[in-house]
PDB file of N, CA and C in Angstrom:
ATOM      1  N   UNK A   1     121.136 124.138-113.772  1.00  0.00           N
ATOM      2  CA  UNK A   1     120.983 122.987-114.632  1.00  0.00           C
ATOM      3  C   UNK A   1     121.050 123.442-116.084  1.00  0.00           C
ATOM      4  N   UNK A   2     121.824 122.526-116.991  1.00  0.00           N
ATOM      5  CA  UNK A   2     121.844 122.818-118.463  1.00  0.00           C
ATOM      6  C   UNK A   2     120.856 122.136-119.114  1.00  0.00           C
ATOM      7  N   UNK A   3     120.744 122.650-119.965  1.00  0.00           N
ATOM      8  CA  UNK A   3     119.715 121.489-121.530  1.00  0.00           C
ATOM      9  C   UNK A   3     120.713 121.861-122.240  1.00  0.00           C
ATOM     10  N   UNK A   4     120.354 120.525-123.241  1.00  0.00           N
ATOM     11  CA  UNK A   4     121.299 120.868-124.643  1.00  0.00           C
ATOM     12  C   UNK A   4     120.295 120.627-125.294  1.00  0.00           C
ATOM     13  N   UNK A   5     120.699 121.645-126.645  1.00  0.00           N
ATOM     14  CA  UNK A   5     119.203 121.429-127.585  1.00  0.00           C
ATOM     15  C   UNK A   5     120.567 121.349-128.920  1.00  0.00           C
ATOM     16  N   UNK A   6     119.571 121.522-130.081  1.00  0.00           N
ATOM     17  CA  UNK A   6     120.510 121.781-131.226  1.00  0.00           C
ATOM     18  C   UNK A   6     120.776 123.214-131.773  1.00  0.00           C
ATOM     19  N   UNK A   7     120.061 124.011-131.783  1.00  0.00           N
ATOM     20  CA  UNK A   7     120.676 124.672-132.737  1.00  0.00           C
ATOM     21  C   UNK A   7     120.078 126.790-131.829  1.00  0.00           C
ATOM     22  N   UNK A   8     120.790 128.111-132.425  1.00  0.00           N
ATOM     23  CA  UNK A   8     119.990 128.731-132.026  1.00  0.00           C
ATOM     24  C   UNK A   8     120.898 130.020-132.976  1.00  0.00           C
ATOM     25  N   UNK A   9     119.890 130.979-132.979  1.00  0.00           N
ATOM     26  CA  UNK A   9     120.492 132.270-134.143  1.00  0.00           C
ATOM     27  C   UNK A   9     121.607 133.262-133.127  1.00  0.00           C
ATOM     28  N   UNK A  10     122.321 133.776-133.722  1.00  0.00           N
ATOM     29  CA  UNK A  10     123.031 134.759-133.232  1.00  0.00           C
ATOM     30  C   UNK A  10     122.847 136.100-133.424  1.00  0.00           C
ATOM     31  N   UNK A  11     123.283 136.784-132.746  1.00  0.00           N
ATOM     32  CA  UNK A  11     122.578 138.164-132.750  1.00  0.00           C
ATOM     33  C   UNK A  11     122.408 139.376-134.522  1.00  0.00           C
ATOM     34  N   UNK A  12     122.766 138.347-135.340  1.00  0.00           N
ATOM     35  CA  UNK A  12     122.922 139.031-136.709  1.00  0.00           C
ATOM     36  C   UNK A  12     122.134 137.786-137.081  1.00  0.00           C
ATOM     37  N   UNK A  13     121.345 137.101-136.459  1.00  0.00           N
ATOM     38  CA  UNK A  13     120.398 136.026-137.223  1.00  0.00           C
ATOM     39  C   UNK A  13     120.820 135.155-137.927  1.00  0.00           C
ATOM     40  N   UNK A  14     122.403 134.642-137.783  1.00  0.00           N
ATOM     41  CA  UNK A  14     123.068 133.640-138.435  1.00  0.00           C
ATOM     42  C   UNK A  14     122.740 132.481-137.337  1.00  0.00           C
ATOM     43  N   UNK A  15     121.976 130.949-138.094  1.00  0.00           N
ATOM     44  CA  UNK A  15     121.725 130.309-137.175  1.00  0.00           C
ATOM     45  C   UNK A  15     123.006 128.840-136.979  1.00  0.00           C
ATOM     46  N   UNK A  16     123.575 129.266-135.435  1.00  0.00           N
ATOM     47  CA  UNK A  16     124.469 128.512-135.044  1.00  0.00           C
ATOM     48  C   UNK A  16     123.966 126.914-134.661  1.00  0.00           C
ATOM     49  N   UNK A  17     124.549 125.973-135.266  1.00  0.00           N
ATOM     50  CA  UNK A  17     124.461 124.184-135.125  1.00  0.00           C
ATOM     51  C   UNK A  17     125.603 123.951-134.367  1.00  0.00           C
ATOM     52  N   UNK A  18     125.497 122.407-133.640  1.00  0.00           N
ATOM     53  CA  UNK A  18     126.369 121.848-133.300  1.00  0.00           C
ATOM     54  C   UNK A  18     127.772 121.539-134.763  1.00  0.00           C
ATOM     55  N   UNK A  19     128.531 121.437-135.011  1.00  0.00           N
ATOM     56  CA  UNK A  19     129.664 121.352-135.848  1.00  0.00           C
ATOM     57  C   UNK A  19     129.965 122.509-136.644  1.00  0.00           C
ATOM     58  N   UNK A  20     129.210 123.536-136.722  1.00  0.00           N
ATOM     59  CA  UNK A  20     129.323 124.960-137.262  1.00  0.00           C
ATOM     60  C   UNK A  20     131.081 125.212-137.246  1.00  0.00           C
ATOM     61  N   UNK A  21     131.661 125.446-138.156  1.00  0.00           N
ATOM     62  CA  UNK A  21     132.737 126.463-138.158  1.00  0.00           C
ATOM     63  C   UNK A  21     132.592 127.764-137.729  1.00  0.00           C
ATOM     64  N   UNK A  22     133.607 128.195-136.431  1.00  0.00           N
ATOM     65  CA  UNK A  22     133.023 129.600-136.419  1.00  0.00           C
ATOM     66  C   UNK A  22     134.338 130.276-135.658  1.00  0.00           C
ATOM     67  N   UNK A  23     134.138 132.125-135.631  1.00  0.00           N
ATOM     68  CA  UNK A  23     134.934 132.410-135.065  1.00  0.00           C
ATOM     69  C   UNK A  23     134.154 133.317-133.892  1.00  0.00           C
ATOM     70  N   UNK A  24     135.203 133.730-132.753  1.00  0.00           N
ATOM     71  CA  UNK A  24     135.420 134.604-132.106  1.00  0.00           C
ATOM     72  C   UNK A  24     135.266 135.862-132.095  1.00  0.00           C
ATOM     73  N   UNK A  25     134.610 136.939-131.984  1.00  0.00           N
ATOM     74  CA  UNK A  25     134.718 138.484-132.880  1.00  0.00           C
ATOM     75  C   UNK A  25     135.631 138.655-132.284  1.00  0.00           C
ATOM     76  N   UNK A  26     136.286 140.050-132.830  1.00  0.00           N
ATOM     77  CA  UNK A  26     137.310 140.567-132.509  1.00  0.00           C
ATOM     78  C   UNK A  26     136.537 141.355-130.536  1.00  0.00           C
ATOM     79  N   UNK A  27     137.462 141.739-129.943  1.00  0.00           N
ATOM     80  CA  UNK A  27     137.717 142.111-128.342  1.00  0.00           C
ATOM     81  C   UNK A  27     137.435 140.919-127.237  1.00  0.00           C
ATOM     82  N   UNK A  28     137.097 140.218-128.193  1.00  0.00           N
ATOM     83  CA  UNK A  28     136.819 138.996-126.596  1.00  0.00           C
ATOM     84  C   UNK A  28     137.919 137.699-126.955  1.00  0.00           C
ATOM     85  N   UNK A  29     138.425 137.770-125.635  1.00  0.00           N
ATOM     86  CA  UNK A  29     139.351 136.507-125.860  1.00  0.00           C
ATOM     87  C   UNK A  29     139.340 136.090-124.581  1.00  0.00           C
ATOM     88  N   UNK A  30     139.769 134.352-124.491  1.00  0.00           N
ATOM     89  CA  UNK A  30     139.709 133.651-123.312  1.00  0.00           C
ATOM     90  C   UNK A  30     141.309 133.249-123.491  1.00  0.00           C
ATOM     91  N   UNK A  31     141.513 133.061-122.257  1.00  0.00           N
ATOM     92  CA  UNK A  31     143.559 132.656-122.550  1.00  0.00           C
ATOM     93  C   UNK A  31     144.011 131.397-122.462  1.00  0.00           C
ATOM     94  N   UNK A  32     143.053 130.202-122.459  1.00  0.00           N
ATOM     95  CA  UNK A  32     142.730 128.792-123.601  1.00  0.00           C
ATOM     96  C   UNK A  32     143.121 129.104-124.597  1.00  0.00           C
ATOM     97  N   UNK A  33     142.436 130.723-125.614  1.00  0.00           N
ATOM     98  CA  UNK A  33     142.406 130.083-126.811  1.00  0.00           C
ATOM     99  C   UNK A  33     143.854 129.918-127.480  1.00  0.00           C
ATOM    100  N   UNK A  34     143.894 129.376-128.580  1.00  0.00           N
ATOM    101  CA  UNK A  34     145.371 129.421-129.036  1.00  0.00           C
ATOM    102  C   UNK A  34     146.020 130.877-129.615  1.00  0.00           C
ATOM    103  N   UNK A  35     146.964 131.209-129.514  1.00  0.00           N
ATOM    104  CA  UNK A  35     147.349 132.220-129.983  1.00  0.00           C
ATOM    105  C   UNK A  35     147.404 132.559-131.499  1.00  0.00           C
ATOM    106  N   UNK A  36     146.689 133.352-131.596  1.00  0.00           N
ATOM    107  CA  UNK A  36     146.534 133.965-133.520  1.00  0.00           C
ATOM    108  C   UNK A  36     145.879 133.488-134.028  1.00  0.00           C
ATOM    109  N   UNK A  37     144.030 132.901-133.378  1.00  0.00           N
ATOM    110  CA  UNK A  37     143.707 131.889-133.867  1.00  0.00           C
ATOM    111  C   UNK A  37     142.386 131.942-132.870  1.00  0.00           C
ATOM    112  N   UNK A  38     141.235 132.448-133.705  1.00  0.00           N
ATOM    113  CA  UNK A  38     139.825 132.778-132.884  1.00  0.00           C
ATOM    114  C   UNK A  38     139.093 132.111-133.516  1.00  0.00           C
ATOM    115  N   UNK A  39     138.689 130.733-134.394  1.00  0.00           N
ATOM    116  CA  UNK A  39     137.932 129.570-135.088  1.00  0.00           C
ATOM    117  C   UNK A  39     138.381 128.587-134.570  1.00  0.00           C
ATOM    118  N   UNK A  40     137.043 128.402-134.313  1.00  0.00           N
ATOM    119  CA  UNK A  40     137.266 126.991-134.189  1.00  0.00           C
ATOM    120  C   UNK A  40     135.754 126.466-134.306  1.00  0.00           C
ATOM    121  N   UNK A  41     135.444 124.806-133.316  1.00  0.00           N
ATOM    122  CA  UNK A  41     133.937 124.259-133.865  1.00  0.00           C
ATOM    123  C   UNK A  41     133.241 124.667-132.924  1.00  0.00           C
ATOM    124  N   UNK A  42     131.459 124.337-133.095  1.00  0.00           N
ATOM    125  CA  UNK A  42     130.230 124.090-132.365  1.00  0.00           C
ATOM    126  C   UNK A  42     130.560 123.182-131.190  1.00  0.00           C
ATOM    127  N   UNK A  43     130.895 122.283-130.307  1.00  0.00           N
ATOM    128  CA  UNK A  43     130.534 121.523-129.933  1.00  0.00           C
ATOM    129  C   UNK A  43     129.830 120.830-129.132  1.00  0.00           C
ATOM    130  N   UNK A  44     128.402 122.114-128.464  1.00  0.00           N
ATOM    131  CA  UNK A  44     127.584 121.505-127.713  1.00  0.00           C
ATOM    132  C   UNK A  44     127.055 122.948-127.723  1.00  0.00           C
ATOM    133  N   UNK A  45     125.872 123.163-128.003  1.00  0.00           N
ATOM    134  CA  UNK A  45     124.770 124.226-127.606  1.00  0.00           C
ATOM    135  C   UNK A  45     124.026 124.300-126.240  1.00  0.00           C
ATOM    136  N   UNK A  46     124.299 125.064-125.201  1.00  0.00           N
ATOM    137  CA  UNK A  46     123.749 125.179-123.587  1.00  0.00           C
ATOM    138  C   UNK A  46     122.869 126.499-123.625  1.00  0.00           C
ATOM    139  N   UNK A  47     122.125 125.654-122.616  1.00  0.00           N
ATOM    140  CA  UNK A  47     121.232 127.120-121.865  1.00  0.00           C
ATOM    141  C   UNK A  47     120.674 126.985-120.151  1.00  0.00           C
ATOM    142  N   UNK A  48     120.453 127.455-119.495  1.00  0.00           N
ATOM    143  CA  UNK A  48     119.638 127.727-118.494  1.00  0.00           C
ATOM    144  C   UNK A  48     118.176 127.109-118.296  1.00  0.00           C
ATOM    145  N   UNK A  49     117.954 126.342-117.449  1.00  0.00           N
ATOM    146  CA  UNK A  49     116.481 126.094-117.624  1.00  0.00           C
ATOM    147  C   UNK A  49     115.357 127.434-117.868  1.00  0.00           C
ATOM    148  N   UNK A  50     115.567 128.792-117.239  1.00  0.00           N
ATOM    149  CA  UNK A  50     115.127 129.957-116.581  1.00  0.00           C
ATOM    150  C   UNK A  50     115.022 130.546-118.650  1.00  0.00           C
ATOM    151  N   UNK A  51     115.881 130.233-119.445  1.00  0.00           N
ATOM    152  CA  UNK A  51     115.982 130.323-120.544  1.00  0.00           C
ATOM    153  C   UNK A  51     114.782 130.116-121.685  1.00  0.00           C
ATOM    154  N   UNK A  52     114.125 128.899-121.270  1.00  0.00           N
ATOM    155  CA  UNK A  52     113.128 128.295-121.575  1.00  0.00           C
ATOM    156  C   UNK A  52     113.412 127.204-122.690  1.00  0.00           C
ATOM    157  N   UNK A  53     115.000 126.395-122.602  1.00  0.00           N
ATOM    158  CA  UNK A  53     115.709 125.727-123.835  1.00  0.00           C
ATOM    159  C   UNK A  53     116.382 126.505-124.997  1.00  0.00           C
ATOM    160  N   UNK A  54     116.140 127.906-124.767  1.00  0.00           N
ATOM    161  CA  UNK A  54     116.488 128.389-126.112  1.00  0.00           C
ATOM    162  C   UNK A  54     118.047 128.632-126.064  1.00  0.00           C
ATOM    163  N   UNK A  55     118.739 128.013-126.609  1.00  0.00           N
ATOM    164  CA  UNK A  55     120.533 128.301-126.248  1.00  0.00           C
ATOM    165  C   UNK A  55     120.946 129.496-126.515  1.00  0.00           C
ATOM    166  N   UNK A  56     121.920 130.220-125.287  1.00  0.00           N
ATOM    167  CA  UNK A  56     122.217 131.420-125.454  1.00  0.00           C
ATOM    168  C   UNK A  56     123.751 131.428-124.930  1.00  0.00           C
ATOM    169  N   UNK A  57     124.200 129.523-125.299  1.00  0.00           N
ATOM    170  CA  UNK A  57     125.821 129.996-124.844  1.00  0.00           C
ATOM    171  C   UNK A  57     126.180 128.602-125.499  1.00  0.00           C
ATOM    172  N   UNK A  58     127.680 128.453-125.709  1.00  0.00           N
ATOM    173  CA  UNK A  58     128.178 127.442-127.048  1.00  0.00           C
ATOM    174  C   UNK A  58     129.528 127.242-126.483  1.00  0.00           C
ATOM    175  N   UNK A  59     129.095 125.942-126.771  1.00  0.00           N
ATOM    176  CA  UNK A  59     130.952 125.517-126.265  1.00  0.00           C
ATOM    177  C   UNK A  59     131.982 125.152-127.291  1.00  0.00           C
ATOM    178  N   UNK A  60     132.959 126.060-127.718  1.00  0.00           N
ATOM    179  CA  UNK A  60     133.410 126.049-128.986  1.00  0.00           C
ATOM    180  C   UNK A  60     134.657 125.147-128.613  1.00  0.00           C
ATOM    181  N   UNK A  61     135.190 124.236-129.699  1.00  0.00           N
ATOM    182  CA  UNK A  61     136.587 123.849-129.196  1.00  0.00           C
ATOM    183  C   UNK A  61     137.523 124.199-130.476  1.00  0.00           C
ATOM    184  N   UNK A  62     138.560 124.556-129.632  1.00  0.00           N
ATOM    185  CA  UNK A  62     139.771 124.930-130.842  1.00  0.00           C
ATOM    186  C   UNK A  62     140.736 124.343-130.911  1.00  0.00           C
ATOM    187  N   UNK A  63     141.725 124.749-132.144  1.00  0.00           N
ATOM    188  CA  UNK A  63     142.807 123.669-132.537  1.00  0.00           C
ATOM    189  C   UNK A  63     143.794 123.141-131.477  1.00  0.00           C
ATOM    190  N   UNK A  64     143.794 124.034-130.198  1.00  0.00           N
ATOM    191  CA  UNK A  64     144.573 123.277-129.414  1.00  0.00           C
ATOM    192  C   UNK A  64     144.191 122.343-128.233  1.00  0.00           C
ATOM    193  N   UNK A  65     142.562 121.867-128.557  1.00  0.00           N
ATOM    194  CA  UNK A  65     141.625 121.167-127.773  1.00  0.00           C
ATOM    195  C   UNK A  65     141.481 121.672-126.582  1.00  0.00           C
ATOM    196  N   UNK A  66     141.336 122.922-126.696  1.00  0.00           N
ATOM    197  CA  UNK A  66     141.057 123.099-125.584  1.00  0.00           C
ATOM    198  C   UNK A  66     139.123 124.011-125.734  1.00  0.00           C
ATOM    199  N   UNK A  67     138.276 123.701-124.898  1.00  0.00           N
ATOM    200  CA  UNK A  67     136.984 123.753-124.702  1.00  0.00           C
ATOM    201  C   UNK A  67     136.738 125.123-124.547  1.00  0.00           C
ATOM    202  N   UNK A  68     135.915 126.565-124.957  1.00  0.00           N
ATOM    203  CA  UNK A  68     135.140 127.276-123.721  1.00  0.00           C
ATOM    204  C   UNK A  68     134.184 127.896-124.608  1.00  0.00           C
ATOM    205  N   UNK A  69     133.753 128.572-123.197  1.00  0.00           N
ATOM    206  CA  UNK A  69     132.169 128.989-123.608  1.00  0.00           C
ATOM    207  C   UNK A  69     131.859 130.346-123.882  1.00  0.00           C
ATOM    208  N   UNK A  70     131.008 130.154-125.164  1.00  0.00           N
ATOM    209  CA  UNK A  70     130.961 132.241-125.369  1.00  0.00           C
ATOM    210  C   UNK A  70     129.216 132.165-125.728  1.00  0.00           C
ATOM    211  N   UNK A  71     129.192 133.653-125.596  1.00  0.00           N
ATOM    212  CA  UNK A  71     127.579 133.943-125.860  1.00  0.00           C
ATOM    213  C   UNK A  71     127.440 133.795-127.074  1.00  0.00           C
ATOM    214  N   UNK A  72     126.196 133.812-127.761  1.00  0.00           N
ATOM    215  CA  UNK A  72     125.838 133.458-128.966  1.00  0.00           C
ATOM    216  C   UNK A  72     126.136 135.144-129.587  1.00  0.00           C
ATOM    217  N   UNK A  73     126.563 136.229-128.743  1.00  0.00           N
ATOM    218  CA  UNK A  73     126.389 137.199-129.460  1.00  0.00           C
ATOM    219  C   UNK A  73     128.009 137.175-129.687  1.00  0.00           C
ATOM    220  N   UNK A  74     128.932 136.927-129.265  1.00  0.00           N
ATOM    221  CA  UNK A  74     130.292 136.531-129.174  1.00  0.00           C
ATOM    222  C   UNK A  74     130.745 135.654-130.445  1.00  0.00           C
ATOM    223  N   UNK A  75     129.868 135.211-131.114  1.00  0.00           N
ATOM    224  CA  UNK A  75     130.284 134.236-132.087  1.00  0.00           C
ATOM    225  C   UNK A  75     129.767 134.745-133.646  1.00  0.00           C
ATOM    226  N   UNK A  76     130.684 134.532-134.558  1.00  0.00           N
ATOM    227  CA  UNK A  76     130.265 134.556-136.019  1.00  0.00           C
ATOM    228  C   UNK A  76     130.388 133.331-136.656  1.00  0.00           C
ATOM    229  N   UNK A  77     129.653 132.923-137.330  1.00  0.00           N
ATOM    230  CA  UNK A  77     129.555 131.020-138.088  1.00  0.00           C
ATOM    231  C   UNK A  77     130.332 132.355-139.053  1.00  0.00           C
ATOM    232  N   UNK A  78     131.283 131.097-139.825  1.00  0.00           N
ATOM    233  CA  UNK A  78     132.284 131.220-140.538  1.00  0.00           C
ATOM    234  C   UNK A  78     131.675 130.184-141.738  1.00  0.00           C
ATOM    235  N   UNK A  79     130.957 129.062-141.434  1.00  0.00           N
ATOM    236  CA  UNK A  79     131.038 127.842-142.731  1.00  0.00           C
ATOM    237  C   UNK A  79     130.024 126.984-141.885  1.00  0.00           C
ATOM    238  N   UNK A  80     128.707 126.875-142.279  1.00  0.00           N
ATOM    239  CA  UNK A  80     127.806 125.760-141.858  1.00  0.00           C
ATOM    240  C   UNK A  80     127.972 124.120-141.909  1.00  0.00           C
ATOM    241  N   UNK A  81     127.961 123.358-141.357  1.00  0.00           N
ATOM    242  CA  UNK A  81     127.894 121.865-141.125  1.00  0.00           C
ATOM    243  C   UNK A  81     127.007 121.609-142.573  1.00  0.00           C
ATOM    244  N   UNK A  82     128.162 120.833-143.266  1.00  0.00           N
ATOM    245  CA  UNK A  82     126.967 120.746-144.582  1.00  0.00           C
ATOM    246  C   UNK A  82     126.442 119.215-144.386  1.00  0.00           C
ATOM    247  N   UNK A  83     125.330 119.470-144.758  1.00  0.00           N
ATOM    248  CA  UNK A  83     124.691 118.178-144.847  1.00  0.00           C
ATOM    249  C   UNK A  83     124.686 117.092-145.936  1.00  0.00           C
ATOM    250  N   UNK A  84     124.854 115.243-145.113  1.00  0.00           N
ATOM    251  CA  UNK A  84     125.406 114.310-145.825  1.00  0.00           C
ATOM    252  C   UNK A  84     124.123 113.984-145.993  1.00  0.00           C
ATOM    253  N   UNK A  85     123.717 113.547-147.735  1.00  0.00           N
ATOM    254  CA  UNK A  85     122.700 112.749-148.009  1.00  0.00           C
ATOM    255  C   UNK A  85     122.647 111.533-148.243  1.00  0.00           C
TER     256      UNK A  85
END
C-alpha cells in the first residue's frame, strides 16, 4: 500500500515537493526517459506504509510524458516550486 504525503529531503538535504524541477544524477537511467534529457517534474511523492509516511520514492514526469519512479537519493531539485501569494 502507498501514502502520498507532500514533501521529503534528499540525501544532500535538498527538500523535494510535489512540482519541484529536478533532475536525474548522472548513472541511473530508465528507457522511458527521453533521450538527452534527465529533468523533468515532482509529480506525486510515495512511500510504503512499513516507511512510517516518510517518502522515499517520487514519481517524476518528463517531457515526453512519460511517468517513473526514482529514489529520493536518485534525484537532484534543480529549481523549487515557487510560491504564489
Amino acid at each position: 500500500m502507498y501514502l502520498k504525503i507532500g514533501w521529503a529531503k534528499t540525501m544532500r538535504g535538498e527538500k523535494i515537493k510535489v512540482g519541484d524541477y529536478v533532475e536525474i544524477v548522472d548513472g541511473v537511467h530508465g528507457s522511458a526517459m527521453p533521450p538527452g534529457r534527465r529533468d523533468g517534474f515532482i509529480k506525486e511523492a510515495v512511500t510504503q506504509e512499513k516507511h512510517r509516511g516518510n517518502p522515499d520514492q517520487f514519481l517524476v514526469v518528463f517531457s515526453n510524458k512519460a511517468v517513473l519512479k526514482f529514489h529520493k537519493s536518485q534525484i537532484r531539485v534543480i529549481n523549487q516550486e515557487a510560491k504564489v501569494e
